[in-house]
PDB file of N, CA and C in Angstrom:
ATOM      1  N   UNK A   1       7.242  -1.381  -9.435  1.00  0.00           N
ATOM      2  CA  UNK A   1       7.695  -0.606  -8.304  1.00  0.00           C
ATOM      3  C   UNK A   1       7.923  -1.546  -7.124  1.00  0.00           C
ATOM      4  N   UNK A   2       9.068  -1.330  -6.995  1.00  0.00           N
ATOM      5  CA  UNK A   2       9.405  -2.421  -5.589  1.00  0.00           C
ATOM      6  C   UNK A   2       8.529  -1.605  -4.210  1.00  0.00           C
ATOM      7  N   UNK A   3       8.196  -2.945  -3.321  1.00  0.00           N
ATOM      8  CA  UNK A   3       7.074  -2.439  -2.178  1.00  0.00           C
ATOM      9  C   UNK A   3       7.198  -1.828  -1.300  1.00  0.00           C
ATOM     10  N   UNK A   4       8.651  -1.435  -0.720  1.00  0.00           N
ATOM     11  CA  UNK A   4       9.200  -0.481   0.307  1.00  0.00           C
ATOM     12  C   UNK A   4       9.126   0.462  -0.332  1.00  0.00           C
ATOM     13  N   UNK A   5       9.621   1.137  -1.797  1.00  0.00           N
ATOM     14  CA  UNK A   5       9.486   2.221  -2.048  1.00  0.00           C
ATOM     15  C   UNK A   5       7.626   2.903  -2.421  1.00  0.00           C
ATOM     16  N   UNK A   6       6.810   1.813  -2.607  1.00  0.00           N
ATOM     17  CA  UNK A   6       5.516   2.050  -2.654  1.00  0.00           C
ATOM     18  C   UNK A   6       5.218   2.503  -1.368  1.00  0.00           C
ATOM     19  N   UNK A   7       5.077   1.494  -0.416  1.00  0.00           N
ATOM     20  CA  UNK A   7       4.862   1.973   0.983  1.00  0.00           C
ATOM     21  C   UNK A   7       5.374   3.842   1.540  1.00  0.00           C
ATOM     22  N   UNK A   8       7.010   3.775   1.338  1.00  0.00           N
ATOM     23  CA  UNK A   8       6.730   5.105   1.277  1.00  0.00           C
ATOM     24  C   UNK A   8       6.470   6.201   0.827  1.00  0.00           C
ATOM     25  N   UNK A   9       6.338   6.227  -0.568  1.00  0.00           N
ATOM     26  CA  UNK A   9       5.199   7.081  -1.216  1.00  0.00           C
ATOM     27  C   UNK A   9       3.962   7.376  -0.488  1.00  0.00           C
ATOM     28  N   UNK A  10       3.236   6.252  -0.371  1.00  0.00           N
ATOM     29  CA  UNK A  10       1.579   6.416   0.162  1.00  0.00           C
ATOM     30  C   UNK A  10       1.975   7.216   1.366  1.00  0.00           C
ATOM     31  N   UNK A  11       2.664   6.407   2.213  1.00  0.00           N
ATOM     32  CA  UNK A  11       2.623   6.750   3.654  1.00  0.00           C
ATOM     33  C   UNK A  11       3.139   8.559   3.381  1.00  0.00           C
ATOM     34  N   UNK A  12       3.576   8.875   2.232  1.00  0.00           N
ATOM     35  CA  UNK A  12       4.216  10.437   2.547  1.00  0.00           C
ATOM     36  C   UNK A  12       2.839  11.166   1.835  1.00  0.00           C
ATOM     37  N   UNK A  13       1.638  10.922   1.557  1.00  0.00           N
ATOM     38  CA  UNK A  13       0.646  11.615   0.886  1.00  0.00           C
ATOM     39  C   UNK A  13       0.444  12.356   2.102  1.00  0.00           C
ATOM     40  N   UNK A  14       0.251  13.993   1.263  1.00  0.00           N
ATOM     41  CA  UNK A  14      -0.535  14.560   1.950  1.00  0.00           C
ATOM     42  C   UNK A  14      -1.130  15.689   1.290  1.00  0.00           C
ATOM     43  N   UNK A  15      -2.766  14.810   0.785  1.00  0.00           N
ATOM     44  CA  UNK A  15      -3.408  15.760  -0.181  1.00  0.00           C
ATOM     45  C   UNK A  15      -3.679  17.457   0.637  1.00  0.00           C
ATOM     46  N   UNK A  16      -3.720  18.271  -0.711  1.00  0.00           N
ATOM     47  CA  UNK A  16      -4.098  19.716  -0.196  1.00  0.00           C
ATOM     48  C   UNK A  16      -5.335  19.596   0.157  1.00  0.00           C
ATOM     49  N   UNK A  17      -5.309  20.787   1.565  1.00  0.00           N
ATOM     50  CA  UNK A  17      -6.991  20.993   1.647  1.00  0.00           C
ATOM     51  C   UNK A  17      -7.448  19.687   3.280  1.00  0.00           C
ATOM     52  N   UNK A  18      -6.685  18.508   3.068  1.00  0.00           N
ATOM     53  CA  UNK A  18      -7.196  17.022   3.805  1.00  0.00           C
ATOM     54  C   UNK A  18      -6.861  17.221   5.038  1.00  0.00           C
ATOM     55  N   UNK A  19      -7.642  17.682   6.072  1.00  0.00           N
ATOM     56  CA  UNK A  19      -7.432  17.567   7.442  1.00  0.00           C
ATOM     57  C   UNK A  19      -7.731  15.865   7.862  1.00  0.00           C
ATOM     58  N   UNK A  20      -6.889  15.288   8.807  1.00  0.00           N
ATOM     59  CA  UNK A  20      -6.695  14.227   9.656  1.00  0.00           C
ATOM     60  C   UNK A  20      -7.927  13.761  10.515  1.00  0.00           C
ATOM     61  N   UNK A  21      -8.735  12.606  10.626  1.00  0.00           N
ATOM     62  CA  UNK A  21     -10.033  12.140  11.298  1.00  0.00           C
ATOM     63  C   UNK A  21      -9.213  11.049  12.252  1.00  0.00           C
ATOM     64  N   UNK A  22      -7.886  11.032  12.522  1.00  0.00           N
ATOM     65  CA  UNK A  22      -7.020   9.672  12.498  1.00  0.00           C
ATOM     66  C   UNK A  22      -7.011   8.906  11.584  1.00  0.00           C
ATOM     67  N   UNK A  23      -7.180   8.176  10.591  1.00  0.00           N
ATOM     68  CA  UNK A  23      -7.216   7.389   9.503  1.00  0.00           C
ATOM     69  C   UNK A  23      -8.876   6.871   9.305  1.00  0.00           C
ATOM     70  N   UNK A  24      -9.818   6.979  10.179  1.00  0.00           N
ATOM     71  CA  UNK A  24     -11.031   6.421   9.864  1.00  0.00           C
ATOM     72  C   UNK A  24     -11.730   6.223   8.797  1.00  0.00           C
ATOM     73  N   UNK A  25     -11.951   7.067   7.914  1.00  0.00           N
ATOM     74  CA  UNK A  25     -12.355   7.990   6.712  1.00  0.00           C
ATOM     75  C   UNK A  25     -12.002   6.600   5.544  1.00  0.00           C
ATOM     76  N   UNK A  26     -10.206   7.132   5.796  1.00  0.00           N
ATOM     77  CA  UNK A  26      -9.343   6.667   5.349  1.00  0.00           C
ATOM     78  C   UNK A  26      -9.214   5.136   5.287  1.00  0.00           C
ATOM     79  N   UNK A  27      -9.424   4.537   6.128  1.00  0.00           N
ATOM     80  CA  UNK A  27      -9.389   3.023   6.620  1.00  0.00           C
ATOM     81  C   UNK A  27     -10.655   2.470   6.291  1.00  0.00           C
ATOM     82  N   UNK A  28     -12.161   2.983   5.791  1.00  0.00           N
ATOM     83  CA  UNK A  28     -12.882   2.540   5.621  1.00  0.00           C
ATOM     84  C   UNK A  28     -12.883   2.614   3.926  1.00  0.00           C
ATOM     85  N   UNK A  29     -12.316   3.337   3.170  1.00  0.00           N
ATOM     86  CA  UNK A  29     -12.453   3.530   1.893  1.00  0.00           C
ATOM     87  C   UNK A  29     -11.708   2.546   1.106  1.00  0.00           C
ATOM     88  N   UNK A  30     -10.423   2.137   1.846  1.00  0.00           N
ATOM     89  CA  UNK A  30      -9.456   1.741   1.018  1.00  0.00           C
ATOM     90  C   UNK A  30      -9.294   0.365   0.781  1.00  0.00           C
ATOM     91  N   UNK A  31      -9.795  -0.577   1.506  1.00  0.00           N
ATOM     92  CA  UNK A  31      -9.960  -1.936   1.336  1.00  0.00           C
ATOM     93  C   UNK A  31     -10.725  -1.938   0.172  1.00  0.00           C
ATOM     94  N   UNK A  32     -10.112  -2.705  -0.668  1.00  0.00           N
ATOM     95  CA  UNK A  32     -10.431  -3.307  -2.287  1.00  0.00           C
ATOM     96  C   UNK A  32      -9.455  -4.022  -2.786  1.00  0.00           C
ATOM     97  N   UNK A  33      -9.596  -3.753  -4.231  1.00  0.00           N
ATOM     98  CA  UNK A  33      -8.584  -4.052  -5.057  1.00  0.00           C
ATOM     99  C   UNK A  33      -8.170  -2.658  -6.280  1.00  0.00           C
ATOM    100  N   UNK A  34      -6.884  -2.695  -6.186  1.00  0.00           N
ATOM    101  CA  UNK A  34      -6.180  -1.365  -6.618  1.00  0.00           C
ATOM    102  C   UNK A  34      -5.042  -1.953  -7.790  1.00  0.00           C
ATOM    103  N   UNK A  35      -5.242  -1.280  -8.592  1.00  0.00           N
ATOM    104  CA  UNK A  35      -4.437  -2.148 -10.154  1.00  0.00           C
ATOM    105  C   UNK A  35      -3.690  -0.979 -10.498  1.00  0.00           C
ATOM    106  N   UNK A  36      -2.127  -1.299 -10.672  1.00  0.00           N
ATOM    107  CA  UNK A  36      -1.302  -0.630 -10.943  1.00  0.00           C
ATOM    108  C   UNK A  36      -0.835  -0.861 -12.443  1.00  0.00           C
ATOM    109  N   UNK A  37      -0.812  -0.490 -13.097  1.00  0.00           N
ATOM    110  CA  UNK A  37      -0.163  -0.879 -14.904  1.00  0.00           C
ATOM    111  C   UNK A  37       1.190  -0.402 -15.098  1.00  0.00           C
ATOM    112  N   UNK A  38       1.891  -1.103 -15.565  1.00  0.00           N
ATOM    113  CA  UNK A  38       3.654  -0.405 -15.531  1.00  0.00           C
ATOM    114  C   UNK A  38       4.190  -1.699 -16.825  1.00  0.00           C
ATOM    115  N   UNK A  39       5.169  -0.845 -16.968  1.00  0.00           N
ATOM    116  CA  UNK A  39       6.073  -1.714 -18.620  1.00  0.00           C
ATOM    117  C   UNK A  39       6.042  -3.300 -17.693  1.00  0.00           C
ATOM    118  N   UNK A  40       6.436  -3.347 -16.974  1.00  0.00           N
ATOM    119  CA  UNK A  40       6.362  -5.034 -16.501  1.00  0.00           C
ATOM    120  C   UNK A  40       5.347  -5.698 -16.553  1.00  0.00           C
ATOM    121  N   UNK A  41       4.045  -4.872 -16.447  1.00  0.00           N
ATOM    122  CA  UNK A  41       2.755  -5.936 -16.498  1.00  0.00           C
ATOM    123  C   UNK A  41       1.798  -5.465 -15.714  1.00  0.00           C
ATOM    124  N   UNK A  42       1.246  -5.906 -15.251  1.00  0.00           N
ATOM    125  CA  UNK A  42      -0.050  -5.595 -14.294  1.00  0.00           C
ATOM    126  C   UNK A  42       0.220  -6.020 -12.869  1.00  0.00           C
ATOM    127  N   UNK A  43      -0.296  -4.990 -12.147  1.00  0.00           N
ATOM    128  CA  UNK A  43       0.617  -5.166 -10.649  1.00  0.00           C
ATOM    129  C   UNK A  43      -1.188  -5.237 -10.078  1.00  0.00           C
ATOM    130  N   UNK A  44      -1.830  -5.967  -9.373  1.00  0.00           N
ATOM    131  CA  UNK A  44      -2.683  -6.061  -8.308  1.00  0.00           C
ATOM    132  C   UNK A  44      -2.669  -5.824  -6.931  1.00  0.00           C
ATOM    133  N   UNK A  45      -3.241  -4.970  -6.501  1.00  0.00           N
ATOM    134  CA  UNK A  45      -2.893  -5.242  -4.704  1.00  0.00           C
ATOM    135  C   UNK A  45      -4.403  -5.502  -4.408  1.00  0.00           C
ATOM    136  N   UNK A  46      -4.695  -6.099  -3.577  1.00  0.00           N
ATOM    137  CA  UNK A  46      -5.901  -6.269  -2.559  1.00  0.00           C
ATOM    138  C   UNK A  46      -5.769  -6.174  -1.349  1.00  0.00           C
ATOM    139  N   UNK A  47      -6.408  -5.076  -0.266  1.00  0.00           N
ATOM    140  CA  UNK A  47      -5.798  -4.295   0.662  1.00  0.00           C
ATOM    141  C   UNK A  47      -7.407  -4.771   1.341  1.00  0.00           C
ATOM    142  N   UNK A  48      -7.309  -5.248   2.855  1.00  0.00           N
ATOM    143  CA  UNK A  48      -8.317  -5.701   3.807  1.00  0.00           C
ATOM    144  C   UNK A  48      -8.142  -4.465   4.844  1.00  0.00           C
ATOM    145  N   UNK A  49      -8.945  -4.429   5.478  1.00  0.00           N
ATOM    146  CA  UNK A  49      -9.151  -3.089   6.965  1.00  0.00           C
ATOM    147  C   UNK A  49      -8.206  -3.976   8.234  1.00  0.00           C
ATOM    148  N   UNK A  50      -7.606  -4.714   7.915  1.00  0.00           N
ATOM    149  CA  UNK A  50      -7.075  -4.888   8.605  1.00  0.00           C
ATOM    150  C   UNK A  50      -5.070  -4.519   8.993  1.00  0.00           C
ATOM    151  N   UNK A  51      -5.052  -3.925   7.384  1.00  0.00           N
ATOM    152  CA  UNK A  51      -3.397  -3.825   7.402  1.00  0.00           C
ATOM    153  C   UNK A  51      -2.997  -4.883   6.164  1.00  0.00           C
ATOM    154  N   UNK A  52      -3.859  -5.759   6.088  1.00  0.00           N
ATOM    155  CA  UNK A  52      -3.045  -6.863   4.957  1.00  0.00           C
ATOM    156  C   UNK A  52      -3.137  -6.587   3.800  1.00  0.00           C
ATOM    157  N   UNK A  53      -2.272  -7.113   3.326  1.00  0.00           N
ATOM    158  CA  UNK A  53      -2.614  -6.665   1.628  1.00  0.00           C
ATOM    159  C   UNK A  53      -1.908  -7.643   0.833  1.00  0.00           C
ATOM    160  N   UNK A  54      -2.827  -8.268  -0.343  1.00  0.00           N
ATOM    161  CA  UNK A  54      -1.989  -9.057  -1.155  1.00  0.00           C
ATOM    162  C   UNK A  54      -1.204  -8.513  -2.409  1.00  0.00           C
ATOM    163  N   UNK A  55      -0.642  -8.978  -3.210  1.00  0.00           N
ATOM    164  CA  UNK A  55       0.223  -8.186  -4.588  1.00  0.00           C
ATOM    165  C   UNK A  55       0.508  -9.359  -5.264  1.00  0.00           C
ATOM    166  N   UNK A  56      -0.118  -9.029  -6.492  1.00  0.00           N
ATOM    167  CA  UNK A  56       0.051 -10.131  -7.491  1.00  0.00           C
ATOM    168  C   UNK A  56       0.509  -9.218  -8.432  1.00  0.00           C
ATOM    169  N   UNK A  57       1.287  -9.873  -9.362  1.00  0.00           N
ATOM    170  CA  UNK A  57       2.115  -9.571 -10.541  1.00  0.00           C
ATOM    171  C   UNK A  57       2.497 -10.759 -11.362  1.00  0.00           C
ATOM    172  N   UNK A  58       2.015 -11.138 -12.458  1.00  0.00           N
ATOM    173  CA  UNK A  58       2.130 -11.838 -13.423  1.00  0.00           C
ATOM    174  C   UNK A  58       1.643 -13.352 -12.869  1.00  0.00           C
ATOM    175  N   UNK A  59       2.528 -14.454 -12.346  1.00  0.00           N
ATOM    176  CA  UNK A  59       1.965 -15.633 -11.849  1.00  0.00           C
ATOM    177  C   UNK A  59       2.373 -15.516 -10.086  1.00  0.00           C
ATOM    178  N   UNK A  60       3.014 -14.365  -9.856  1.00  0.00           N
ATOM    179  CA  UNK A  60       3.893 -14.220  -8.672  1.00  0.00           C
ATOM    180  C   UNK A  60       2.587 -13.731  -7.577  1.00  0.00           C
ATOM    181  N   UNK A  61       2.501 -14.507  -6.615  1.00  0.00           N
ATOM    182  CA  UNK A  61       1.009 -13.538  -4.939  1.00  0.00           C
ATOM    183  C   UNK A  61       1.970 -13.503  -4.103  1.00  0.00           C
ATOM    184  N   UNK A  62       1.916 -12.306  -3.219  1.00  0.00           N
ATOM    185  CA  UNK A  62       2.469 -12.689  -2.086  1.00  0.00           C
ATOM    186  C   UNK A  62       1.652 -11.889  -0.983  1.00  0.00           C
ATOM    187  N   UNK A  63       1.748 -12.438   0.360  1.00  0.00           N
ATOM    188  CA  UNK A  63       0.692 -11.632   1.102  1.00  0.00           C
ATOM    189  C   UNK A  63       1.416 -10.860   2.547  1.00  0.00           C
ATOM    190  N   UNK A  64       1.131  -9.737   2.762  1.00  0.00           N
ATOM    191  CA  UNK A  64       2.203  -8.639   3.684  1.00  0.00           C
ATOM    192  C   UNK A  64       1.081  -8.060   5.017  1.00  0.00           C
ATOM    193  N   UNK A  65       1.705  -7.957   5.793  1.00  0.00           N
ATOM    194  CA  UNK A  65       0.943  -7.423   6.935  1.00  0.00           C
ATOM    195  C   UNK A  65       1.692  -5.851   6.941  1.00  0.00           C
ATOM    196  N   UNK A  66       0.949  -4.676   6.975  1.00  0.00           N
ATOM    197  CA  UNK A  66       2.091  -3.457   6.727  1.00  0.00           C
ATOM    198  C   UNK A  66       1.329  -2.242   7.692  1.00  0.00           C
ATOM    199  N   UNK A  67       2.340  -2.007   8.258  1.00  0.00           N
ATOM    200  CA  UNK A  67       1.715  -0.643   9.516  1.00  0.00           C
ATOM    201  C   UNK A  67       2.689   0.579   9.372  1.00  0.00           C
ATOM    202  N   UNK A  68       2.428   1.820   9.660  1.00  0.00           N
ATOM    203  CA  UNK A  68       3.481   2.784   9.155  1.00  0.00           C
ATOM    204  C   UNK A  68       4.664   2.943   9.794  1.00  0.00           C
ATOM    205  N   UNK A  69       4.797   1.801  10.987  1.00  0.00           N
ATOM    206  CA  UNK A  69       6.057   1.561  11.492  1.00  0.00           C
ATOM    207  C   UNK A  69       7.218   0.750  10.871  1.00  0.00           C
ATOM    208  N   UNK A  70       6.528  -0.164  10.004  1.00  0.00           N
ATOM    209  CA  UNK A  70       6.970  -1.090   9.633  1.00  0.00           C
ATOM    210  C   UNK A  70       7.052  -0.887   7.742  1.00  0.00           C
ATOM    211  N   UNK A  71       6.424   0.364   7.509  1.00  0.00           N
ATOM    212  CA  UNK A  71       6.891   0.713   6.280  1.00  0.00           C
ATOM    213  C   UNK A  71       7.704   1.383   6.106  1.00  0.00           C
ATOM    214  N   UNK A  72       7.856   1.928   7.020  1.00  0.00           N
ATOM    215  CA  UNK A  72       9.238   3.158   7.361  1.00  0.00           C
ATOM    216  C   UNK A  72      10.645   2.847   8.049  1.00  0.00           C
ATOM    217  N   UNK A  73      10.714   1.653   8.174  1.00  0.00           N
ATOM    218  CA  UNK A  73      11.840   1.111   8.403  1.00  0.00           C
ATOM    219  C   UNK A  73      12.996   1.142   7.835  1.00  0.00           C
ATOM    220  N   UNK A  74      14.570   1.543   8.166  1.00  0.00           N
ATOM    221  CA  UNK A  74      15.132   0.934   6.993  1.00  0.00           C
ATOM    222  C   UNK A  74      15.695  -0.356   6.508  1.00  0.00           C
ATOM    223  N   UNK A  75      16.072  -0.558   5.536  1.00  0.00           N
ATOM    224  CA  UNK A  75      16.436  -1.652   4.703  1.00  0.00           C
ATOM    225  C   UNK A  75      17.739  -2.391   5.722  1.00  0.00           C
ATOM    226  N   UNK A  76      17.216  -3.908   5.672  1.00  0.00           N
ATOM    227  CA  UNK A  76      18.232  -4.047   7.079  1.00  0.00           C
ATOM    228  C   UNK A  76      19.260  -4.086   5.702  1.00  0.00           C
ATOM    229  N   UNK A  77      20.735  -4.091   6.270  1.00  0.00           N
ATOM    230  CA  UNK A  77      22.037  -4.407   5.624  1.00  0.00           C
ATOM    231  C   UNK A  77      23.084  -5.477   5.804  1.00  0.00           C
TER     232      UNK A  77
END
Protein backbone atom coordinates (compact mmCIF):
# COMPACT_ATOMS: atom_id res chain seq x y z
CA UNK A 1 0.00 0.00 0.00
CA UNK A 2 1.53 3.17 -1.08
CA UNK A 3 1.85 5.78 2.11
CA UNK A 4 -0.41 8.67 1.07
CA UNK A 5 -3.10 6.36 0.48
CA UNK A 6 -2.37 4.66 4.05
CA UNK A 7 -2.23 7.96 5.71
CA UNK A 8 -5.60 8.62 4.44
CA UNK A 9 -7.32 5.70 5.43
CA UNK A 10 -6.16 6.02 9.17
CA UNK A 11 -6.67 9.65 9.24
CA UNK A 12 -10.53 8.86 7.90
CA UNK A 13 -11.18 6.20 10.96
CA UNK A 14 -13.94 6.74 12.78
CA UNK A 15 -14.70 3.82 15.05
CA UNK A 16 -18.52 3.42 16.22
CA UNK A 17 -19.39 4.30 19.67
CA UNK A 18 -15.45 6.50 19.95
CA UNK A 19 -15.99 9.89 21.30
CA UNK A 20 -12.80 12.38 20.80
CA UNK A 21 -10.28 13.11 24.16
CA UNK A 22 -8.27 15.23 21.32
CA UNK A 23 -5.96 12.42 20.34
CA UNK A 24 -4.47 11.73 23.93
CA UNK A 25 -5.80 8.26 24.49
CA UNK A 26 -4.91 7.87 21.06
CA UNK A 27 -1.31 9.25 20.99
CA UNK A 28 -0.33 7.33 23.95
CA UNK A 29 -1.33 3.83 22.60
CA UNK A 30 0.02 3.93 19.26
CA UNK A 31 3.73 4.27 19.35
CA UNK A 32 5.18 0.74 18.56
CA UNK A 33 5.68 -1.35 15.92
CA UNK A 34 2.70 -2.30 13.54
CA UNK A 35 3.26 -5.15 10.77
CA UNK A 36 1.32 -5.08 7.77
CA UNK A 37 1.44 -8.54 5.51
CA UNK A 38 0.43 -8.08 1.77
CA UNK A 39 1.41 -10.28 -1.58
CA UNK A 40 4.64 -8.01 -1.69
CA UNK A 41 6.04 -8.99 1.61
CA UNK A 42 6.08 -7.69 4.95
CA UNK A 43 5.53 -4.04 5.43
CA UNK A 44 6.87 -2.69 9.12
CA UNK A 45 6.05 0.66 10.46
CA UNK A 46 7.48 1.91 13.80
CA UNK A 47 5.48 4.93 14.89
CA UNK A 48 7.20 7.29 18.00
CA UNK A 49 4.71 9.95 20.05
CA UNK A 50 6.18 12.20 18.31
CA UNK A 51 4.62 12.04 14.62
CA UNK A 52 7.60 9.95 13.18
CA UNK A 53 7.37 6.87 11.84
CA UNK A 54 9.67 4.50 10.12
CA UNK A 55 8.53 1.80 7.15
CA UNK A 56 10.50 -0.93 6.22
CA UNK A 57 9.68 -3.29 3.46
CA UNK A 58 11.95 -5.94 2.31
CA UNK A 59 15.71 -4.29 2.42
CA UNK A 60 14.02 -0.77 1.69
CA UNK A 61 13.72 1.95 5.59
CA UNK A 62 12.65 5.06 5.14
CA UNK A 63 11.83 7.55 7.89
CA UNK A 64 8.63 10.31 7.60
CA UNK A 65 7.57 13.00 9.89
CA UNK A 66 3.49 12.94 9.27
CA UNK A 67 0.73 15.36 10.80
CA UNK A 68 -2.91 15.35 9.48
CA UNK A 69 -2.08 18.38 7.55
CA UNK A 70 0.43 16.99 5.80
CA UNK A 71 -1.32 13.67 5.14
CA UNK A 72 -4.08 15.25 3.55
CA UNK A 73 -2.43 17.09 1.12
CA UNK A 74 -2.70 16.69 -2.44
CA UNK A 75 -0.31 14.99 -4.68
CA UNK A 76 1.79 17.89 -6.01
CA UNK A 77 1.62 17.60 -10.09
Amino acid sequence: MEDRTFALIFHSLRPRGWTSDGGKAFAQQLPGSWILSTGRGTAIYQLDAGGRYVYALDATTSVYQISDAAALLPEPR
